[in-house]
Protein backbone atom coordinates (compact mmCIF):
# COMPACT_ATOMS: atom_id res chain seq x y z
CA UNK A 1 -8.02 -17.19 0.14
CA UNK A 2 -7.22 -18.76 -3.28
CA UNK A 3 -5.56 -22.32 -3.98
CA UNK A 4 -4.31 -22.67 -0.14
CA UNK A 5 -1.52 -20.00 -1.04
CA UNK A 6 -2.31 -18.01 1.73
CA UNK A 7 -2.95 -15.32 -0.20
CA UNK A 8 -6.24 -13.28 -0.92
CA UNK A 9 -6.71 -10.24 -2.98
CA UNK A 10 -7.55 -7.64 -1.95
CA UNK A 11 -9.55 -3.57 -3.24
CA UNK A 12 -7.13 -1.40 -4.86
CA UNK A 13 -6.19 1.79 -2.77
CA UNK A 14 -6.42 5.37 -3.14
CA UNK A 15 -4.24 7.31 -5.63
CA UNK A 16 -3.92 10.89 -5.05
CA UNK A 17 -1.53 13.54 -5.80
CA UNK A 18 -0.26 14.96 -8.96
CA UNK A 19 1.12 10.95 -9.72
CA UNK A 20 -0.89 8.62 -8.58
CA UNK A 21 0.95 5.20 -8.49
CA UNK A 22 -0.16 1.97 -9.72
CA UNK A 23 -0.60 0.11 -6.56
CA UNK A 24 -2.35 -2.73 -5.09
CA UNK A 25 -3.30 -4.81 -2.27
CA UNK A 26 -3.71 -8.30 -0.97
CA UNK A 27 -3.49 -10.22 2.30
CA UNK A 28 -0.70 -12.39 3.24
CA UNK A 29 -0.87 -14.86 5.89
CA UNK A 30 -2.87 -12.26 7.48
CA UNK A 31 -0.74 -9.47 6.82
CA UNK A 32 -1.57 -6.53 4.11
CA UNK A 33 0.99 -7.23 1.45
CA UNK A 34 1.21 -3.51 -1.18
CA UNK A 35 2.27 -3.95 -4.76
CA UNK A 36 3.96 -0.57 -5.56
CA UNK A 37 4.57 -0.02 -9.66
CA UNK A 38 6.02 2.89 -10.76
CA UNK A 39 9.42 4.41 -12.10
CA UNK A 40 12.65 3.57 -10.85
CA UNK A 41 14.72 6.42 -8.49
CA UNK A 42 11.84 8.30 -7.73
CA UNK A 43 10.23 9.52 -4.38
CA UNK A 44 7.15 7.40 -2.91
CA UNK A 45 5.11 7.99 -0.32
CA UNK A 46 2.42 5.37 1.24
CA UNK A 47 -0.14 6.09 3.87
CA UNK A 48 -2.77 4.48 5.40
CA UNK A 49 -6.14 5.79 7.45
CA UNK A 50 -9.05 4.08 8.96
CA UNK A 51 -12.02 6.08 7.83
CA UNK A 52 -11.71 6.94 4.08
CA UNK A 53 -14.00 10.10 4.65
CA UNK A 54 -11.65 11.55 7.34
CA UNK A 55 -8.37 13.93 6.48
CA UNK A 56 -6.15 12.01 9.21
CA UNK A 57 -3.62 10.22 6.55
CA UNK A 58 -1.15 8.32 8.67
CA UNK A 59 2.22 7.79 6.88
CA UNK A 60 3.30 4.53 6.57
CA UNK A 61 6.37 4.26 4.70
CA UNK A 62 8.97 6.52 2.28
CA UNK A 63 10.99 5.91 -0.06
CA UNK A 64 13.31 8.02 -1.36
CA UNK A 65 14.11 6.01 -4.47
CA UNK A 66 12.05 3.63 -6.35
CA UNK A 67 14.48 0.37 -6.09
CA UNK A 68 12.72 -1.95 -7.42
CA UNK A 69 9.26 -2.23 -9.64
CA UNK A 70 7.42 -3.72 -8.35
CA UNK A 71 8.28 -3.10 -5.16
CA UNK A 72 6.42 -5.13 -2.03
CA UNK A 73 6.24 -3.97 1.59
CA UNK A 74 4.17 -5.91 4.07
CA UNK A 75 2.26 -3.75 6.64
CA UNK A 76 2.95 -5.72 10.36
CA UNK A 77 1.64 -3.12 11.77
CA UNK A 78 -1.97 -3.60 10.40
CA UNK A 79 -2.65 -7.02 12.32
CA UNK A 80 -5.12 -7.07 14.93
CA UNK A 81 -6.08 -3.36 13.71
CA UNK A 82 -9.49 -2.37 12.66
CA UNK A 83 -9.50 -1.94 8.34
CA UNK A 84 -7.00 0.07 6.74
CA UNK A 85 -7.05 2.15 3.80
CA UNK A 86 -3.98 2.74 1.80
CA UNK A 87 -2.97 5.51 -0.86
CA UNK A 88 0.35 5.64 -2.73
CA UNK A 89 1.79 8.96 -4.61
CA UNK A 90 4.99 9.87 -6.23
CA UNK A 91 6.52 13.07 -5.00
C-alpha cells in the first residue's frame, strides 16, 4: 500500500478478443478495484478465473454501454477468495 491511501496497485489483466480494452487493476481496502478505458456506448464484458492456464472464464460483469471512461467497478466478490485473474473485451 502507498501513502496510507489504502490503495495498492496492482498487474494489469488479460486482454483478449478482437478489442482488447485498456484496463487495470489495484486493491482497495482489500477489495479488487478495475479501471475500464475504452469508448463510450459500447458493449464490455469482464471476467475473472483462478488459474490463468485453465479455459474456465467466469463472467463477472456486462455492460451494455460504456457510461463512463473510465469506468470503476469494485469486485466484493473477490474477498476472502484465492487470486483472481481478470480480462476485459469489447464486444
Amino acid at each position: 500500500m502507498s501513502g496510507g491511501s489504502g490503495l495498492a496497485e496492482g498487474l494489469v489483466g488479460v486482454a483478449d478478443g478482437d478489442y482488447p480494452a485498456d484496463h487495470g487493476l489495484a486493491i482497495l481496502a482489500g477489495y479488487s478495484l478495475l479501471d475500464l478505458n475504452g469508448m463510450l456506448s459500447t458493449n464490455f464484458v469482464v471476467q475473472y478465473s483462478a488459474n490463468l492456464a485453465g479455459t474456465n472464464w467466469i463472467n463477472l460483469l456486462s455492460l451494455s454501454n460504456l457510461p463512463a471512461s473510465p469506468y470503476l467497478f469494485l469486485d466484493s466478490g473477490a474477498v476472502g477468495q484465492p487470486a483472481r485473474l481478470y480480462r476485459a473485451f469489447m464486444q
